[in-house]
C-alpha atoms as a PDB file:
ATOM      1  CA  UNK A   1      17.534  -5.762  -4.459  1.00  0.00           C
ATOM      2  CA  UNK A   2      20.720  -5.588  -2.828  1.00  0.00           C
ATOM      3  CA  UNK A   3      22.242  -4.624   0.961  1.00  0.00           C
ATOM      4  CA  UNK A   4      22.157  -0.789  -0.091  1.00  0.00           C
ATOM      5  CA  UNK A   5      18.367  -0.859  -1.517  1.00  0.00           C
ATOM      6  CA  UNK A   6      17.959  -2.544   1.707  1.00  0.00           C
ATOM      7  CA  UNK A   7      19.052   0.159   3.755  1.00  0.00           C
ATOM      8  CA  UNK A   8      16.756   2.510   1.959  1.00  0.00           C
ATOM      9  CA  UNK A   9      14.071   0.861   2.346  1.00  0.00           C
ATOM     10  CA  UNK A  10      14.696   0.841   6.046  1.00  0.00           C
ATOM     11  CA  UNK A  11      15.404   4.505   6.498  1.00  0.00           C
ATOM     12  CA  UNK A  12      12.163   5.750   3.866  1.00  0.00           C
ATOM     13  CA  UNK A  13      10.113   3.672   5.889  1.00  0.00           C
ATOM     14  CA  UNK A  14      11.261   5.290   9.316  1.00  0.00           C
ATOM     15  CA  UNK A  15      11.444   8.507   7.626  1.00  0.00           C
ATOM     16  CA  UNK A  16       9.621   9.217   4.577  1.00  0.00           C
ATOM     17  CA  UNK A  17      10.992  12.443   4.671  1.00  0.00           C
ATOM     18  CA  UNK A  18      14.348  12.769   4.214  1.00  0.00           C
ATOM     19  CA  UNK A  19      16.374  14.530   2.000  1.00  0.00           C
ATOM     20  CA  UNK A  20      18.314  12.775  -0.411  1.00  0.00           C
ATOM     21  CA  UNK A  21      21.452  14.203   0.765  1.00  0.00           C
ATOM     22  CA  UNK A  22      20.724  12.597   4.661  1.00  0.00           C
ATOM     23  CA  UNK A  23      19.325   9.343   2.763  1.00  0.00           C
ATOM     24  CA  UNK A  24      22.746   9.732   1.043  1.00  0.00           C
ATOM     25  CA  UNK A  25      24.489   9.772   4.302  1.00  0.00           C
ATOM     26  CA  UNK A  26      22.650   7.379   5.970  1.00  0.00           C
ATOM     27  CA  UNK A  27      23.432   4.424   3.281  1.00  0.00           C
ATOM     28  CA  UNK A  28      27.008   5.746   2.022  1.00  0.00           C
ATOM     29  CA  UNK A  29      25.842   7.350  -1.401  1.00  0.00           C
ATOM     30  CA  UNK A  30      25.939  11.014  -3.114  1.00  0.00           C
ATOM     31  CA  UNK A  31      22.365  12.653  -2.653  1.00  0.00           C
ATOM     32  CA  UNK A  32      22.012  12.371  -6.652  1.00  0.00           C
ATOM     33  CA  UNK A  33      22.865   8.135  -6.761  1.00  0.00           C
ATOM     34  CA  UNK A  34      19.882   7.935  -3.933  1.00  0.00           C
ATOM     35  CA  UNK A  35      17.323   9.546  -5.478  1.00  0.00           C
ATOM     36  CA  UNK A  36      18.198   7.725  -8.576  1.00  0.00           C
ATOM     37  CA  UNK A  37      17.974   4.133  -6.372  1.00  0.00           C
ATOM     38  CA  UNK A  38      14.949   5.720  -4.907  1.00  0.00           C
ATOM     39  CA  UNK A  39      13.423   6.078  -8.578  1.00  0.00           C
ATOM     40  CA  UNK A  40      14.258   2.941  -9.486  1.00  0.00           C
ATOM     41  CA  UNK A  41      12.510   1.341  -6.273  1.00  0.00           C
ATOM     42  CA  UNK A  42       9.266   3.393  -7.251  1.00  0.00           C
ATOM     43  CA  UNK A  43       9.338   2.407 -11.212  1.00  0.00           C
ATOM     44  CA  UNK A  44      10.314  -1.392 -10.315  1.00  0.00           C
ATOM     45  CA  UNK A  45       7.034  -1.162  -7.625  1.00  0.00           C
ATOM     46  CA  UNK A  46       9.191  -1.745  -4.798  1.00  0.00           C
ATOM     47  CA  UNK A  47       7.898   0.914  -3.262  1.00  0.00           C
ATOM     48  CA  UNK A  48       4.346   1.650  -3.904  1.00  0.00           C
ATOM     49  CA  UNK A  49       4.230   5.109  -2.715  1.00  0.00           C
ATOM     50  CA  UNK A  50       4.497   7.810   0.096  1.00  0.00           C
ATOM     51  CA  UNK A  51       1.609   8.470   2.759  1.00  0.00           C
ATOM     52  CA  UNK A  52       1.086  10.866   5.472  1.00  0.00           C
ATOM     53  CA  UNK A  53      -0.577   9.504   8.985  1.00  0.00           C
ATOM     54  CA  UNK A  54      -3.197  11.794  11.170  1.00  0.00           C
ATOM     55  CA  UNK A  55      -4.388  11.181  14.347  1.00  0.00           C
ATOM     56  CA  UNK A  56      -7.435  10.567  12.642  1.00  0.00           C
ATOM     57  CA  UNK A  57      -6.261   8.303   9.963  1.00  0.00           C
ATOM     58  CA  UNK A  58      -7.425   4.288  10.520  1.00  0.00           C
ATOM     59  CA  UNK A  59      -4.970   1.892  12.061  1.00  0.00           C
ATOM     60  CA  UNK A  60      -2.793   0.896  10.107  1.00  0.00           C
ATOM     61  CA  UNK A  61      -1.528  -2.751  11.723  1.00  0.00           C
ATOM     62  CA  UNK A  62      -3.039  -5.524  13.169  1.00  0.00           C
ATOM     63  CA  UNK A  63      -4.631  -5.813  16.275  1.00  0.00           C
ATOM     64  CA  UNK A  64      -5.667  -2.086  16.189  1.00  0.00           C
ATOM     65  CA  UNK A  65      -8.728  -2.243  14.575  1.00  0.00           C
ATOM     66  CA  UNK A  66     -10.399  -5.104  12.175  1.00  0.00           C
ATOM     67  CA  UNK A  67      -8.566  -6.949  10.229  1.00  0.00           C
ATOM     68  CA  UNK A  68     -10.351  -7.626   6.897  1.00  0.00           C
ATOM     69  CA  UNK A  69      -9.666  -9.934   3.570  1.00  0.00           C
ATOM     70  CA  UNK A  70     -11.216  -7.927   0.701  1.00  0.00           C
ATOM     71  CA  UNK A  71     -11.321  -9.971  -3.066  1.00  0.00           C
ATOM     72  CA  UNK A  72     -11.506  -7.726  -5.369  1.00  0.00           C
ATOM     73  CA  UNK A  73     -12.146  -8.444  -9.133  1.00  0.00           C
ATOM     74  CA  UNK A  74     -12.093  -6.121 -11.436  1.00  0.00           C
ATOM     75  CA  UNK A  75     -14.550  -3.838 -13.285  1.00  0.00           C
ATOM     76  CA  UNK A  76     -14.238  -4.604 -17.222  1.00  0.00           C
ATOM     77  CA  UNK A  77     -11.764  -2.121 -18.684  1.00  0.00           C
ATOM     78  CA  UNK A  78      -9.844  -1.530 -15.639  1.00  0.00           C
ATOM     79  CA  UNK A  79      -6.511  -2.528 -15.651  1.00  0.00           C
ATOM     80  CA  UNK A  80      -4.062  -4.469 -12.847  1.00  0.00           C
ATOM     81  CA  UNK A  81      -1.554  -0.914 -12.962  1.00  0.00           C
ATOM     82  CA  UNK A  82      -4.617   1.569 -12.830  1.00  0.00           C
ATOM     83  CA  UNK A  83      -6.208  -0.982  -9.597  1.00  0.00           C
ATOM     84  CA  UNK A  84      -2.456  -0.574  -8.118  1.00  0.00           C
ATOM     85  CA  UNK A  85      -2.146   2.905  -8.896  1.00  0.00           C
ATOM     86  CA  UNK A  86      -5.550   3.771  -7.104  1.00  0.00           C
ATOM     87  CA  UNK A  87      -4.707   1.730  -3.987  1.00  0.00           C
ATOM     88  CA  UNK A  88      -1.350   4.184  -3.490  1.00  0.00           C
ATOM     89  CA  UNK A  89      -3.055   6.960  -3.747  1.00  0.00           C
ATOM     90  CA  UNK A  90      -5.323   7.147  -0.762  1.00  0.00           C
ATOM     91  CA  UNK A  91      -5.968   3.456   0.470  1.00  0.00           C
ATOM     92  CA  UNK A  92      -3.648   3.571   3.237  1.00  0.00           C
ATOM     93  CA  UNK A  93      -5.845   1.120   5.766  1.00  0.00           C
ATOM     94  CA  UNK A  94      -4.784  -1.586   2.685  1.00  0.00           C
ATOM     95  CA  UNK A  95      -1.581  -3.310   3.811  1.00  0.00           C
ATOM     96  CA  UNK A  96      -1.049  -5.404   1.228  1.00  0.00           C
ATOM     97  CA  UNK A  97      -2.754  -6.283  -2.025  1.00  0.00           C
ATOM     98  CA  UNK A  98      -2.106  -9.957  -4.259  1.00  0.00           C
ATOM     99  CA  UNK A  99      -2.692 -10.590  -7.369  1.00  0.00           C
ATOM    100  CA  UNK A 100      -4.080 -13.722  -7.023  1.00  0.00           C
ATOM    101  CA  UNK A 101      -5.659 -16.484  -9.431  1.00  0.00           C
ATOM    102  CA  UNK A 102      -9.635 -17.844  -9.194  1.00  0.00           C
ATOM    103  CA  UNK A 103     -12.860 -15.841  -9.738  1.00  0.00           C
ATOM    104  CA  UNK A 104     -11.158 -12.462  -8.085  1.00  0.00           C
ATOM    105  CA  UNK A 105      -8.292 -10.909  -9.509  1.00  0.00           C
ATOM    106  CA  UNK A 106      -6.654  -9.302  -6.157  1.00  0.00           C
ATOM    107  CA  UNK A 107      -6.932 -10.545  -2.137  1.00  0.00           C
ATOM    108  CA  UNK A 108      -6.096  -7.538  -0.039  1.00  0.00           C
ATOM    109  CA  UNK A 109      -5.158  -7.373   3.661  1.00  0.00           C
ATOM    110  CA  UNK A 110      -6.515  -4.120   5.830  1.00  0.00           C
ATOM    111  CA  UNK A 111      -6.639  -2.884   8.812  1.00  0.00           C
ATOM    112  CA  UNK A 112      -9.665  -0.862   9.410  1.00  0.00           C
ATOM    113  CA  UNK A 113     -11.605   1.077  12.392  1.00  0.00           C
ATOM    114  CA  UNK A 114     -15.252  -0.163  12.976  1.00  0.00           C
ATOM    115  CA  UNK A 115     -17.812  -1.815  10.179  1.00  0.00           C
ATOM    116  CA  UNK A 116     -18.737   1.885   8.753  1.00  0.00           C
ATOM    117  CA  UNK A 117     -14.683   2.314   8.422  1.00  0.00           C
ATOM    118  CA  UNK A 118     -15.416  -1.318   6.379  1.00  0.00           C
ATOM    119  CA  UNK A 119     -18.320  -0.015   4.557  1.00  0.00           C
ATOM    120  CA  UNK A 120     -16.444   2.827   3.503  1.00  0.00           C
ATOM    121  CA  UNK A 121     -13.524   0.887   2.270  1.00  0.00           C
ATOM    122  CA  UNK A 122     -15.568  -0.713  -0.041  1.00  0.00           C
ATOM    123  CA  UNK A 123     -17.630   1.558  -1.400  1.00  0.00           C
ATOM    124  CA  UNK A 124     -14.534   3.131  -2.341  1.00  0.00           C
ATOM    125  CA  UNK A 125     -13.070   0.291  -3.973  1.00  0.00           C
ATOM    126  CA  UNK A 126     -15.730   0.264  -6.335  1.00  0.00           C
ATOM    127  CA  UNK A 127     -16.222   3.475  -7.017  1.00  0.00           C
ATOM    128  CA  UNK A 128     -12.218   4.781  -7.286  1.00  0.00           C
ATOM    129  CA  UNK A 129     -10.316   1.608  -8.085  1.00  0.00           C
ATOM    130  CA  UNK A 130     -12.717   0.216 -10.357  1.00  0.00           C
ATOM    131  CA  UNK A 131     -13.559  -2.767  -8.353  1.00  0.00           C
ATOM    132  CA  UNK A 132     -16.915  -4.233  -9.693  1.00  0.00           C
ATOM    133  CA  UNK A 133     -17.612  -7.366  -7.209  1.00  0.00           C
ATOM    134  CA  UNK A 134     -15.925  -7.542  -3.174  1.00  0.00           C
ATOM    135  CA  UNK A 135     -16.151 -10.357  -0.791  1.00  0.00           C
ATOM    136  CA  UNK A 136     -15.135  -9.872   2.696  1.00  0.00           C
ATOM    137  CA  UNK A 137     -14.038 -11.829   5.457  1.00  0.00           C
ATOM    138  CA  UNK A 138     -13.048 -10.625   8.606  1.00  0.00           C
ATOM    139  CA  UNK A 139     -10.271 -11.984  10.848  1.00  0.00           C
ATOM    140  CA  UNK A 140     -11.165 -13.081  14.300  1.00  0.00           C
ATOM    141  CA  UNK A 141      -8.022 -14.457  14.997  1.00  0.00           C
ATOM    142  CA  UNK A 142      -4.514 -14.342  14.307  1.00  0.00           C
END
Protein backbone atom coordinates (compact mmCIF):
# COMPACT_ATOMS: atom_id res chain seq x y z
CA UNK A 1 0.00 0.00 0.00
CA UNK A 2 1.15 3.34 -0.62
CA UNK A 3 -0.09 7.27 0.19
CA UNK A 4 -2.43 7.08 -3.02
CA UNK A 5 -4.09 3.51 -2.09
CA UNK A 6 -4.40 5.30 1.09
CA UNK A 7 -6.44 7.96 -0.11
CA UNK A 8 -8.77 5.51 -1.72
CA UNK A 9 -9.36 3.73 0.83
CA UNK A 10 -10.40 6.83 2.67
CA UNK A 11 -12.73 8.24 0.08
CA UNK A 12 -14.52 4.37 -0.83
CA UNK A 13 -15.07 4.13 2.67
CA UNK A 14 -16.84 7.66 2.99
CA UNK A 15 -18.34 7.08 -0.28
CA UNK A 16 -18.75 3.77 -1.69
CA UNK A 17 -20.24 5.29 -4.48
CA UNK A 18 -18.29 7.25 -6.46
CA UNK A 19 -17.46 7.28 -9.84
CA UNK A 20 -14.14 6.53 -10.86
CA UNK A 21 -13.73 9.72 -12.58
CA UNK A 22 -14.54 11.80 -8.94
CA UNK A 23 -12.35 8.94 -7.14
CA UNK A 24 -9.92 10.04 -9.91
CA UNK A 25 -10.17 13.58 -8.87
CA UNK A 26 -10.23 13.17 -5.45
CA UNK A 27 -6.64 11.24 -5.28
CA UNK A 28 -4.95 12.93 -8.51
CA UNK A 29 -5.45 9.93 -11.04
CA UNK A 30 -7.31 9.36 -14.59
CA UNK A 31 -10.77 7.58 -13.86
CA UNK A 32 -9.24 4.40 -15.78
CA UNK A 33 -5.71 4.19 -13.29
CA UNK A 34 -8.44 4.22 -10.22
CA UNK A 35 -10.50 1.66 -11.07
CA UNK A 36 -7.50 -0.31 -11.96
CA UNK A 37 -5.96 0.54 -8.12
CA UNK A 38 -9.44 -0.15 -7.04
CA UNK A 39 -9.19 -3.77 -8.69
CA UNK A 40 -6.13 -4.39 -7.41
CA UNK A 41 -7.29 -3.49 -3.69
CA UNK A 42 -10.29 -6.02 -4.22
CA UNK A 43 -8.02 -9.02 -5.82
CA UNK A 44 -5.11 -8.35 -3.12
CA UNK A 45 -8.27 -8.54 -0.29
CA UNK A 46 -7.67 -5.14 0.76
CA UNK A 47 -10.90 -4.45 0.37
CA UNK A 48 -13.29 -7.16 1.09
CA UNK A 49 -16.25 -5.80 -0.58
CA UNK A 50 -19.08 -3.14 -0.97
CA UNK A 51 -22.30 -3.02 1.38
CA UNK A 52 -25.35 -1.00 1.50
CA UNK A 53 -26.74 0.22 5.18
CA UNK A 54 -30.76 0.44 6.00
CA UNK A 55 -32.27 1.85 8.76
CA UNK A 56 -32.99 -1.52 9.58
CA UNK A 57 -29.66 -3.06 9.10
CA UNK A 58 -27.75 -4.10 12.71
CA UNK A 59 -25.20 -1.74 14.15
CA UNK A 60 -22.44 -1.87 12.75
CA UNK A 61 -19.75 -0.46 15.63
CA UNK A 62 -19.26 -0.87 19.04
CA UNK A 63 -21.20 0.27 21.72
CA UNK A 64 -24.41 0.14 19.55
CA UNK A 65 -25.50 -3.10 20.11
CA UNK A 66 -23.56 -6.44 21.47
CA UNK A 67 -20.41 -6.93 20.83
CA UNK A 68 -19.71 -10.66 20.20
CA UNK A 69 -16.39 -13.00 19.60
CA UNK A 70 -17.62 -15.78 17.28
CA UNK A 71 -14.78 -18.93 16.60
CA UNK A 72 -15.58 -20.35 13.82
CA UNK A 73 -14.00 -23.63 12.46
CA UNK A 74 -14.71 -24.89 9.53
CA UNK A 75 -17.07 -27.49 8.00
CA UNK A 76 -14.82 -30.27 6.15
CA UNK A 77 -14.53 -29.27 2.50
CA UNK A 78 -14.98 -25.68 2.96
CA UNK A 79 -12.28 -23.63 2.15
CA UNK A 80 -10.54 -20.28 3.99
CA UNK A 81 -11.50 -18.10 0.35
CA UNK A 82 -15.13 -19.64 0.08
CA UNK A 83 -15.53 -18.77 4.39
CA UNK A 84 -14.15 -15.13 3.27
CA UNK A 85 -16.11 -14.91 0.28
CA UNK A 86 -19.45 -15.74 2.22
CA UNK A 87 -18.71 -13.25 5.03
CA UNK A 88 -18.63 -10.24 2.11
CA UNK A 89 -21.50 -11.11 0.81
CA UNK A 90 -24.14 -10.42 3.39
CA UNK A 91 -22.40 -10.57 6.93
CA UNK A 92 -22.17 -6.99 7.39
CA UNK A 93 -22.74 -7.02 11.50
CA UNK A 94 -19.01 -9.00 11.14
CA UNK A 95 -16.32 -6.33 11.54
CA UNK A 96 -13.53 -8.20 11.29
CA UNK A 97 -12.67 -11.85 10.81
CA UNK A 98 -8.84 -13.65 11.79
CA UNK A 99 -7.54 -16.40 10.72
CA UNK A 100 -6.30 -17.60 13.71
CA UNK A 101 -4.36 -20.86 14.95
CA UNK A 102 -5.87 -23.56 17.80
CA UNK A 103 -8.99 -25.78 17.55
CA UNK A 104 -10.99 -22.88 15.39
CA UNK A 105 -9.82 -21.74 12.23
CA UNK A 106 -11.28 -17.95 12.29
CA UNK A 107 -12.12 -15.42 15.56
CA UNK A 108 -14.55 -12.84 14.30
CA UNK A 109 -15.54 -9.50 15.87
CA UNK A 110 -19.48 -8.29 15.46
CA UNK A 111 -21.57 -6.00 16.35
CA UNK A 112 -25.03 -7.25 16.64
CA UNK A 113 -28.71 -6.06 17.86
CA UNK A 114 -30.23 -8.27 20.68
CA UNK A 115 -29.52 -12.28 21.38
CA UNK A 116 -32.12 -13.32 18.43
CA UNK A 117 -29.87 -10.79 16.13
CA UNK A 118 -26.97 -13.36 17.81
CA UNK A 119 -28.91 -16.41 17.17
CA UNK A 120 -29.38 -15.45 13.77
CA UNK A 121 -25.80 -14.72 13.10
CA UNK A 122 -25.00 -18.03 13.81
CA UNK A 123 -27.30 -20.02 12.39
CA UNK A 124 -26.20 -18.37 9.39
CA UNK A 125 -22.69 -19.05 9.77
CA UNK A 126 -23.35 -22.55 9.63
CA UNK A 127 -25.63 -22.84 7.25
CA UNK A 128 -24.06 -20.15 4.40
CA UNK A 129 -20.39 -19.99 5.29
CA UNK A 130 -19.96 -23.47 6.04
CA UNK A 131 -19.14 -23.07 9.61
CA UNK A 132 -19.59 -26.52 11.37
CA UNK A 133 -18.76 -25.70 15.25
CA UNK A 134 -19.20 -21.68 16.91
CA UNK A 135 -18.27 -20.56 20.31
CA UNK A 136 -19.36 -17.27 21.50
CA UNK A 137 -18.40 -14.86 23.93
CA UNK A 138 -19.87 -11.71 24.45
CA UNK A 139 -18.13 -8.45 25.42
CA UNK A 140 -19.22 -6.72 28.54
CA UNK A 141 -16.65 -4.35 28.48
CA UNK A 142 -14.37 -2.49 26.44
Amino acid sequence: MNPVDDAILRELTADARLSWTDLGARVGLSPNAAAQRVRRLLDDGTIRGFTVVTASSPPSRPGAGLEVFVEVRLADGTTNEEFTAALTRGFGQVLDAVHVTGSYDYLLHAVVADPAALDLLVRRLKREAGAAQTFTRLALRA
